[in-house]
PDB file of N, CA and C in Angstrom:
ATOM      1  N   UNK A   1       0.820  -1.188   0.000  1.00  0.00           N
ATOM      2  CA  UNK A   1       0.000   0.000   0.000  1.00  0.00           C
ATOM      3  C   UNK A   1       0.871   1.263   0.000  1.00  0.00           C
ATOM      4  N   UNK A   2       1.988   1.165   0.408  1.00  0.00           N
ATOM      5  CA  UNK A   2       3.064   2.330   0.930  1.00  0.00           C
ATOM      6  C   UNK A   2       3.141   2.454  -0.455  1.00  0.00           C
ATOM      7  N   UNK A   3       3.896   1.303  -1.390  1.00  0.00           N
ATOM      8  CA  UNK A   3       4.576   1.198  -2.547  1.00  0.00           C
ATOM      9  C   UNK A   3       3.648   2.066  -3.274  1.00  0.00           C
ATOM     10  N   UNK A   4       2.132   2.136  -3.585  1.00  0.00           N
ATOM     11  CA  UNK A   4       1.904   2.652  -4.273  1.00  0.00           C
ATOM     12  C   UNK A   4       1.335   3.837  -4.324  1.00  0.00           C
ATOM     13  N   UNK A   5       1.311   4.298  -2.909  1.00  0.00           N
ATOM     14  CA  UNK A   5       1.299   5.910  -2.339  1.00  0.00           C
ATOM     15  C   UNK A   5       2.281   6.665  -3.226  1.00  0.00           C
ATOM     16  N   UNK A   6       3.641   5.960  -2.768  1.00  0.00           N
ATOM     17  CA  UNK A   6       4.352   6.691  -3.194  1.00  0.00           C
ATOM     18  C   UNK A   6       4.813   6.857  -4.510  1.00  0.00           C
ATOM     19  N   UNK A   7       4.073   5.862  -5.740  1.00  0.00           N
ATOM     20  CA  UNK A   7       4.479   5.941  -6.529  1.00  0.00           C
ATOM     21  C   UNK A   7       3.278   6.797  -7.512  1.00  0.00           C
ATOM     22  N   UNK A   8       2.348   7.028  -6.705  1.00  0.00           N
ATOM     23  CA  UNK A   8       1.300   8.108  -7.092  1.00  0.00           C
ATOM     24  C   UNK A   8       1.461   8.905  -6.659  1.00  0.00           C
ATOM     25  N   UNK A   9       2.140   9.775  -5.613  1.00  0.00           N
ATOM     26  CA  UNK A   9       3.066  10.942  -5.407  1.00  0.00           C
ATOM     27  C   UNK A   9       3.956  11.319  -6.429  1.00  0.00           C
ATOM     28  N   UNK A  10       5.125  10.557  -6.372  1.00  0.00           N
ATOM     29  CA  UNK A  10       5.923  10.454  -7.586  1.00  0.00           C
ATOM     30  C   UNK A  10       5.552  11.114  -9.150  1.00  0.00           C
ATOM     31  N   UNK A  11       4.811  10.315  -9.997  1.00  0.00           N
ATOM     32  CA  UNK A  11       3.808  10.559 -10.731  1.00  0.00           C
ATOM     33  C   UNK A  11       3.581  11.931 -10.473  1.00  0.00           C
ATOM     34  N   UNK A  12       2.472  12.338  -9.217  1.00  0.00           N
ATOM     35  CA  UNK A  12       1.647  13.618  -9.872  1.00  0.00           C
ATOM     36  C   UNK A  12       2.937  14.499  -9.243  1.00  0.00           C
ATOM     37  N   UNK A  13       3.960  14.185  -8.633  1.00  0.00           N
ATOM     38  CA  UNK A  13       5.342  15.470  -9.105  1.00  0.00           C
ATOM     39  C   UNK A  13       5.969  15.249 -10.002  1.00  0.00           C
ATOM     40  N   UNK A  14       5.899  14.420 -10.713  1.00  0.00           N
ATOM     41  CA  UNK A  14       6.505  14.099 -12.217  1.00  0.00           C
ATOM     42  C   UNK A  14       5.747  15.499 -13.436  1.00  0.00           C
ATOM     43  N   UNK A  15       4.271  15.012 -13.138  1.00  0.00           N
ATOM     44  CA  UNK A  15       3.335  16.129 -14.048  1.00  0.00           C
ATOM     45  C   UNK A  15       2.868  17.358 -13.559  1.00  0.00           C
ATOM     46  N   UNK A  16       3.889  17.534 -12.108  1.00  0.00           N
ATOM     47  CA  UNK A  16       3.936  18.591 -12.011  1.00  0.00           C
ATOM     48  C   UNK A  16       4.673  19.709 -12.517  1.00  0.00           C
ATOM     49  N   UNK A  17       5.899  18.896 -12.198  1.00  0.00           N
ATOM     50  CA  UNK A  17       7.264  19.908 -12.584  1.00  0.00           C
ATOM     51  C   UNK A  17       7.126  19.531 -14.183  1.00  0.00           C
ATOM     52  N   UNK A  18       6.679  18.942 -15.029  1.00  0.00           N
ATOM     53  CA  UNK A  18       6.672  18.821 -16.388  1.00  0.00           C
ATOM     54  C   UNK A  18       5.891  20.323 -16.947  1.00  0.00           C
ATOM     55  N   UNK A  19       4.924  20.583 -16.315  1.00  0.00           N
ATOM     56  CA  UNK A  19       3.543  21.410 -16.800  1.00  0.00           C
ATOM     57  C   UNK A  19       4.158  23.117 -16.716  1.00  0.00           C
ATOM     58  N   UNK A  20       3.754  23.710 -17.762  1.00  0.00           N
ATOM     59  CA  UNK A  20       4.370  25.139 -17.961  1.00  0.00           C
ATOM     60  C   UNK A  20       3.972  25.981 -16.536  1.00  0.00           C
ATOM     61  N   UNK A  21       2.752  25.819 -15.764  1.00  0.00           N
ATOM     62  CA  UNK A  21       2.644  26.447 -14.752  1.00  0.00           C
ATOM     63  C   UNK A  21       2.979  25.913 -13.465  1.00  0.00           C
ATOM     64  N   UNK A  22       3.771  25.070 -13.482  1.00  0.00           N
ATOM     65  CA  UNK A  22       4.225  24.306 -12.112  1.00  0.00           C
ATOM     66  C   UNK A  22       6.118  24.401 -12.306  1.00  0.00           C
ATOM     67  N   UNK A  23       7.103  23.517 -12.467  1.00  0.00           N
ATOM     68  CA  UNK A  23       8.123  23.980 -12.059  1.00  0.00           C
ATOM     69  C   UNK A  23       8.895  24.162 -13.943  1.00  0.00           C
ATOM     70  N   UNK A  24       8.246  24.294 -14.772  1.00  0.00           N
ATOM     71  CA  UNK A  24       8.638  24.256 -16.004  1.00  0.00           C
ATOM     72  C   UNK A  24       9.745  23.754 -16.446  1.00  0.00           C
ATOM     73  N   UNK A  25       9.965  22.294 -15.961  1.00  0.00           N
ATOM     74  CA  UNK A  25      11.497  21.461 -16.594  1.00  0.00           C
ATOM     75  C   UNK A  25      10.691  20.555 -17.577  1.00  0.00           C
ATOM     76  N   UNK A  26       9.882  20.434 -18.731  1.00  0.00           N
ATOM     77  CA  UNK A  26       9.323  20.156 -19.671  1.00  0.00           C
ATOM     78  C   UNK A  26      10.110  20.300 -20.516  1.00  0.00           C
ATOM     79  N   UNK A  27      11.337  21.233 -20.886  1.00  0.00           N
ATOM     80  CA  UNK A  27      12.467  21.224 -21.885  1.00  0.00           C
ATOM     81  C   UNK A  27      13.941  20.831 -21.344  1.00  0.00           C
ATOM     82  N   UNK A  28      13.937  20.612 -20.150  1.00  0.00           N
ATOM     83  CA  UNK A  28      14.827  19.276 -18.951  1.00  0.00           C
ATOM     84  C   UNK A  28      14.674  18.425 -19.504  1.00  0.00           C
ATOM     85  N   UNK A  29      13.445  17.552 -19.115  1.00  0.00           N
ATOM     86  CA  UNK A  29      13.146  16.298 -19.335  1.00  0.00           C
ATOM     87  C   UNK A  29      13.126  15.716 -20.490  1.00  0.00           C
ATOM     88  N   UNK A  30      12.681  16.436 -21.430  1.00  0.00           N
ATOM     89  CA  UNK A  30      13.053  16.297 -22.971  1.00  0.00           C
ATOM     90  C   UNK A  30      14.508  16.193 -23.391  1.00  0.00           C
ATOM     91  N   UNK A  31      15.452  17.542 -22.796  1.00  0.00           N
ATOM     92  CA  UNK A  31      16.787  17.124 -23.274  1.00  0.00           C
ATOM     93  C   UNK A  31      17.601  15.851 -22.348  1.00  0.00           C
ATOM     94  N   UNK A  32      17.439  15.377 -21.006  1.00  0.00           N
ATOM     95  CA  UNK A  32      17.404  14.112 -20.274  1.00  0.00           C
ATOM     96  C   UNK A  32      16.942  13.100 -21.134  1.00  0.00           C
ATOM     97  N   UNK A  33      15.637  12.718 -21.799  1.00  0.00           N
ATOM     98  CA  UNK A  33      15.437  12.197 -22.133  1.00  0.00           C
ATOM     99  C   UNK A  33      15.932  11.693 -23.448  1.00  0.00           C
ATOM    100  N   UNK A  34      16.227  12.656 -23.980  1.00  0.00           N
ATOM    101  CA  UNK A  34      17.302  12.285 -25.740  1.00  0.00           C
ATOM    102  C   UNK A  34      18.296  11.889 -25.560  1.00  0.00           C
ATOM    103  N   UNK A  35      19.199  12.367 -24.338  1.00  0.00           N
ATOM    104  CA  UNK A  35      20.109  12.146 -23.876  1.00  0.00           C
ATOM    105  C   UNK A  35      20.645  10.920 -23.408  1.00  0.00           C
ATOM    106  N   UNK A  36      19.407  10.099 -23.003  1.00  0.00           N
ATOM    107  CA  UNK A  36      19.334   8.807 -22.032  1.00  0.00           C
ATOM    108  C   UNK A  36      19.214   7.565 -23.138  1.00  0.00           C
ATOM    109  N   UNK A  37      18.585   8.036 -23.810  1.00  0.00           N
ATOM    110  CA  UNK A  37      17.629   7.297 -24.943  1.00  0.00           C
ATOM    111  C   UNK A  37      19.030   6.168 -25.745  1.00  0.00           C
ATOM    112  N   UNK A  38      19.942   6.542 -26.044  1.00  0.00           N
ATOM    113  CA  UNK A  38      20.970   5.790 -27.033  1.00  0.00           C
ATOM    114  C   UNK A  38      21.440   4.980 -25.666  1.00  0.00           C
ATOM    115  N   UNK A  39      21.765   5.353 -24.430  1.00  0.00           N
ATOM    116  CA  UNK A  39      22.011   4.646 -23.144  1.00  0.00           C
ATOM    117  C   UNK A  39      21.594   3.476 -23.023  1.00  0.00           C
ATOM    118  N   UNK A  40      20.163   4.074 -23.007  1.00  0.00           N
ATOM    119  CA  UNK A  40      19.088   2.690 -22.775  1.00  0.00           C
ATOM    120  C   UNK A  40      18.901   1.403 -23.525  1.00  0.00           C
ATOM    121  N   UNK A  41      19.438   2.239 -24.423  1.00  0.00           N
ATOM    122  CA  UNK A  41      18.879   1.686 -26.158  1.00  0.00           C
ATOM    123  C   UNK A  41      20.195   0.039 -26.046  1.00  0.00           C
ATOM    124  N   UNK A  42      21.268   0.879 -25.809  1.00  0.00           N
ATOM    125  CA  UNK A  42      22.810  -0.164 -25.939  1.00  0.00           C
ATOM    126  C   UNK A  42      22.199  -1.051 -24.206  1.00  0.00           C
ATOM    127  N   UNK A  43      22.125  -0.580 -23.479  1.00  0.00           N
ATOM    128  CA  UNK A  43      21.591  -1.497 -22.237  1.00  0.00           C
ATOM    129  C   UNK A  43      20.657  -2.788 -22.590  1.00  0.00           C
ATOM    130  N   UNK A  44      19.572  -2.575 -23.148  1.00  0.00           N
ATOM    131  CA  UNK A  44      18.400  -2.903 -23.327  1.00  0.00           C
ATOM    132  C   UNK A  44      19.150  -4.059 -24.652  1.00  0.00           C
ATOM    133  N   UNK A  45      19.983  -3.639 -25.405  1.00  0.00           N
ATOM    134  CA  UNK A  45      20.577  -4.336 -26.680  1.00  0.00           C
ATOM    135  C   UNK A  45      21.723  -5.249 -25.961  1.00  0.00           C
ATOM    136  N   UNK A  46      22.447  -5.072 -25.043  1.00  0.00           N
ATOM    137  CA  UNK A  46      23.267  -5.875 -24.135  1.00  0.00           C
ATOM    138  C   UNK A  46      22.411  -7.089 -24.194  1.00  0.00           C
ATOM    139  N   UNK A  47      21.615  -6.346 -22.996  1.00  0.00           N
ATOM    140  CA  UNK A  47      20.626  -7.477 -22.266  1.00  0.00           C
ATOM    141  C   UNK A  47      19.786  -8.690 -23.143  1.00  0.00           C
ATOM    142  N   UNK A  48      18.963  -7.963 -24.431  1.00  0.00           N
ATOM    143  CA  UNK A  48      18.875  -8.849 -24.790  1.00  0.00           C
ATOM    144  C   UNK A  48      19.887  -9.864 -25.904  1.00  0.00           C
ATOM    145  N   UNK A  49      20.855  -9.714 -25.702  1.00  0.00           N
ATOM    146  CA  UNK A  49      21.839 -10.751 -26.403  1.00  0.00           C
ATOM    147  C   UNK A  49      21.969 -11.588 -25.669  1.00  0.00           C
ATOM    148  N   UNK A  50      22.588 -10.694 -24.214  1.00  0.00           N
ATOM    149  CA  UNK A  50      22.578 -12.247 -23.206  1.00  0.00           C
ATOM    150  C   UNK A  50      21.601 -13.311 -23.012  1.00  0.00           C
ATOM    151  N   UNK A  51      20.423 -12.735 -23.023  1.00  0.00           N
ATOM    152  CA  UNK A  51      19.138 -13.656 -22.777  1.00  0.00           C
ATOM    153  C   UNK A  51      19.113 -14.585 -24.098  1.00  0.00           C
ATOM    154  N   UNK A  52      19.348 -14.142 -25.215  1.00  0.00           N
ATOM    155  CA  UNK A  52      19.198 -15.099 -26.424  1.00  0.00           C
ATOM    156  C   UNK A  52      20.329 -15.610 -26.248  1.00  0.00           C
ATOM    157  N   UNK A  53      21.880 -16.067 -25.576  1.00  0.00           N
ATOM    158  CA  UNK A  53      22.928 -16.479 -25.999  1.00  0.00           C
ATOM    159  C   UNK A  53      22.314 -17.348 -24.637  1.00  0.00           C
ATOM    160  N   UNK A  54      21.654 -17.037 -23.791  1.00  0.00           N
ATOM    161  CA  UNK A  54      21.183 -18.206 -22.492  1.00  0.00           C
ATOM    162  C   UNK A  54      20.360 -19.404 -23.074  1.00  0.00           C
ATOM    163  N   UNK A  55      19.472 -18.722 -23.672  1.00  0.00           N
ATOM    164  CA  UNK A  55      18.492 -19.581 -24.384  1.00  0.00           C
ATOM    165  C   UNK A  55      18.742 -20.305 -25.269  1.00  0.00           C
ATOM    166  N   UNK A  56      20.298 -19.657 -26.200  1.00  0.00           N
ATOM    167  CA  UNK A  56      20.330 -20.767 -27.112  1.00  0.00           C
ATOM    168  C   UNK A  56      21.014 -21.904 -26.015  1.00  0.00           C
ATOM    169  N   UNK A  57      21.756 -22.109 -25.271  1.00  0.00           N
ATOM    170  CA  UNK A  57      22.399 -23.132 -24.493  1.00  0.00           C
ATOM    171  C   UNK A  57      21.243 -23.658 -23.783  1.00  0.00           C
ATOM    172  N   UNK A  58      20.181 -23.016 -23.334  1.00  0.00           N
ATOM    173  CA  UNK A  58      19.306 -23.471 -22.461  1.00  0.00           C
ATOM    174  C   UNK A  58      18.874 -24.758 -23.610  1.00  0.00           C
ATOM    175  N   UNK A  59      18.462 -24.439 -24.778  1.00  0.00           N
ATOM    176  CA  UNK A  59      17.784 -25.309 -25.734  1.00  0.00           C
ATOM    177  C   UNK A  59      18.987 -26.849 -25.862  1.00  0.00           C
ATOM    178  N   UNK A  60      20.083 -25.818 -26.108  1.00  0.00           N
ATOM    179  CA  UNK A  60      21.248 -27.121 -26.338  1.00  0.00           C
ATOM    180  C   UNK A  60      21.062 -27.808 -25.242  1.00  0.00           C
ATOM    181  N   UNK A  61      21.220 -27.550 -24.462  1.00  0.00           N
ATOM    182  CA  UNK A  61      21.465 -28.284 -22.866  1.00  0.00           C
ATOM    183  C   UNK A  61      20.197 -29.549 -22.440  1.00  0.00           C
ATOM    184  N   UNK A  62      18.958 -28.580 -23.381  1.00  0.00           N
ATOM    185  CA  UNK A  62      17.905 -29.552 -22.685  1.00  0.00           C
ATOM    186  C   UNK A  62      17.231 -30.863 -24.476  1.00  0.00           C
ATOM    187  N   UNK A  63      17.935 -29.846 -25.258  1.00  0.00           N
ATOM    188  CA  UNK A  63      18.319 -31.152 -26.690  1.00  0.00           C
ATOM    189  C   UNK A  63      18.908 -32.503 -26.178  1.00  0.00           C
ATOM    190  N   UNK A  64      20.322 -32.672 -25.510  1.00  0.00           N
ATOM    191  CA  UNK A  64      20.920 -33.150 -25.207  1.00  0.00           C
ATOM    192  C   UNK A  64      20.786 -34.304 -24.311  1.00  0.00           C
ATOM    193  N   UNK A  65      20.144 -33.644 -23.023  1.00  0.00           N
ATOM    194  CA  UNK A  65      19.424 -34.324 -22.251  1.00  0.00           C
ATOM    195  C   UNK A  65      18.300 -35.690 -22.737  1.00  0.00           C
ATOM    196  N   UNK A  66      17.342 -34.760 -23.631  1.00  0.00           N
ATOM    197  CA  UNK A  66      16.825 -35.090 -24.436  1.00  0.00           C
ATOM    198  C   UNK A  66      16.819 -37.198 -24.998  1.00  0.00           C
ATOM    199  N   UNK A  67      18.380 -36.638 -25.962  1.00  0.00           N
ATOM    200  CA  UNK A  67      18.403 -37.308 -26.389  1.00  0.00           C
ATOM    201  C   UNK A  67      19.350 -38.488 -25.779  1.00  0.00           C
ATOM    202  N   UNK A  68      20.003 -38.099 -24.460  1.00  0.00           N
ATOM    203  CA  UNK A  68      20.515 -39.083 -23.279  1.00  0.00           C
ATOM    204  C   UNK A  68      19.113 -39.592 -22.711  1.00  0.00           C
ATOM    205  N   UNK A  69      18.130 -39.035 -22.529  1.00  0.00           N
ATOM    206  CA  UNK A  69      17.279 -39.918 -22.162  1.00  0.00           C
ATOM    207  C   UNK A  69      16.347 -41.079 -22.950  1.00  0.00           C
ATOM    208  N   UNK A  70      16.655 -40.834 -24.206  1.00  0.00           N
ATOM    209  CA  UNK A  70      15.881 -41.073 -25.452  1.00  0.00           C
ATOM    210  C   UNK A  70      16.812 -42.829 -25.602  1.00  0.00           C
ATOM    211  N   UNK A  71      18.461 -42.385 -25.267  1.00  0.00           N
ATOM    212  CA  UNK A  71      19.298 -43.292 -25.652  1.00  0.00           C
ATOM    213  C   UNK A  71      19.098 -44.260 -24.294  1.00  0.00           C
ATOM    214  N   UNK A  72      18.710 -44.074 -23.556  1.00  0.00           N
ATOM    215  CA  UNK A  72      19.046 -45.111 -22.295  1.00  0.00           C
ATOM    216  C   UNK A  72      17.737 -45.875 -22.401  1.00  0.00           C
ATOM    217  N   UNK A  73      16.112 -45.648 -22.674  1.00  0.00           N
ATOM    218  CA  UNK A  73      15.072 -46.390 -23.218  1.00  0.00           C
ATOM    219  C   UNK A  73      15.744 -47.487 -24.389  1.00  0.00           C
TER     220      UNK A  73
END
């Protein structure tokens, strides 16, 4: 319940300080945000390589198995 107090606080000071009559960082957050964006982009492109280079072994690993169990029947 806390968790999401505060993350609806959060939020409406997010669209606060965004909005021309509240703390006007609406051209902040925009240049933060372009800024972040190629960051995220190579993070997000990391991550998913690793997950597909897991998965391909996950598949090998359980092929294998597979066919050790296939061979002992």
């Amino acid at each position: 319940m806390v968790a999401i107090i505060v993350g609806l606080v959060l939020i409406a000071f997010t669209v606060f300080a965004a909005l021309p009559g509240g703390l006007s960082w609406g051209a902040e957050i925009i240049s933060f945000l372009k800024g972040a964006s190629p960051v995220v982009a190579a993070f997000v492109g990391l991550i998913s390589v690793f997950i597909g280079i897991a998965d391909l072994k996950d598949k090998n690993e359980a092929k294998k198995e597979e066919e050790a169990s296939s061979a002992k029947e």
